[in-house]
Protein backbone atom coordinates (compact mmCIF):
# COMPACT_ATOMS: atom_id res chain seq x y z
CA UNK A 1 12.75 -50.27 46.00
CA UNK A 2 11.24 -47.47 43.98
CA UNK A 3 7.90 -47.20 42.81
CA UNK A 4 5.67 -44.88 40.70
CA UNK A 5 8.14 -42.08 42.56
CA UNK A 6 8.18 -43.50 46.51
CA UNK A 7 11.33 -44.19 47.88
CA UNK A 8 11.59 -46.00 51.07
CA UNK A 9 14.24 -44.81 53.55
CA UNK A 10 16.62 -47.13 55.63
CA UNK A 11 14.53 -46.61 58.48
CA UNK A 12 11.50 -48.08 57.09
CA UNK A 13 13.28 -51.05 55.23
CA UNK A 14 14.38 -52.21 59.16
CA UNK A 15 10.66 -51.78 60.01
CA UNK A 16 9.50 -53.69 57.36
CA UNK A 17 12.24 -56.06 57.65
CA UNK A 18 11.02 -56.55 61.94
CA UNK A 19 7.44 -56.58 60.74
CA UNK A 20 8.32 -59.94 58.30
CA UNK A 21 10.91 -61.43 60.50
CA UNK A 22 7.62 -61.03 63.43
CA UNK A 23 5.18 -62.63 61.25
CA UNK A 24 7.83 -65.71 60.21
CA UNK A 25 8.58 -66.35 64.58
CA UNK A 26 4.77 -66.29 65.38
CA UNK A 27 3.87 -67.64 62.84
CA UNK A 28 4.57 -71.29 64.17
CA UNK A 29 3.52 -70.39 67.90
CA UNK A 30 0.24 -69.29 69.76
CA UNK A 31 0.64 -65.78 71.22
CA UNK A 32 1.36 -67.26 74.62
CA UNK A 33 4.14 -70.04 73.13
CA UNK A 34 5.57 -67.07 71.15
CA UNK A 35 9.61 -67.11 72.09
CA UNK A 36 9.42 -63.07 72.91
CA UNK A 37 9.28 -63.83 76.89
CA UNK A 38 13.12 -61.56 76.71
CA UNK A 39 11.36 -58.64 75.44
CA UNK A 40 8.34 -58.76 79.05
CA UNK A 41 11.53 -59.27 81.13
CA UNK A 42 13.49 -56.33 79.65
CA UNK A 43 10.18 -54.43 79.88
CA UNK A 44 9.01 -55.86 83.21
CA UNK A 45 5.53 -56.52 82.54
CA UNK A 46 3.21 -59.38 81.99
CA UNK A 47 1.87 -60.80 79.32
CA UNK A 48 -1.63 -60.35 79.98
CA UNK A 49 -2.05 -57.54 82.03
CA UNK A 50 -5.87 -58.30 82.54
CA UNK A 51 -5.67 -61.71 83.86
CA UNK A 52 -6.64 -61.66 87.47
């Protein structure tokens, strides 16, 4: 993509491409029915780290 003299580079066509693939998943789901429960048990945290 090139425009008025920007050019992207790889890197930030992945990003982009992660932001819009994001946005299409949650789209269709609440935060907490959002299919990403993979990335808190990779990370090892919670999901809400303020509930009590």
């Amino acid at each position: 993509m090139y425009w008025k003299g920007i050019r992207f580079s790889n890197t930030a066509y992945l990003f982009m491409s992660v932001l819009i693939y994001l946005h299409v998943i949650c789209d269709h789901h609440t935060f907490s029915g959002a299919p990403f429960d993979w990335v808190a048990q990779w990370l090892n945290a919670e999901r809400n780290h303020f509930a009590a």
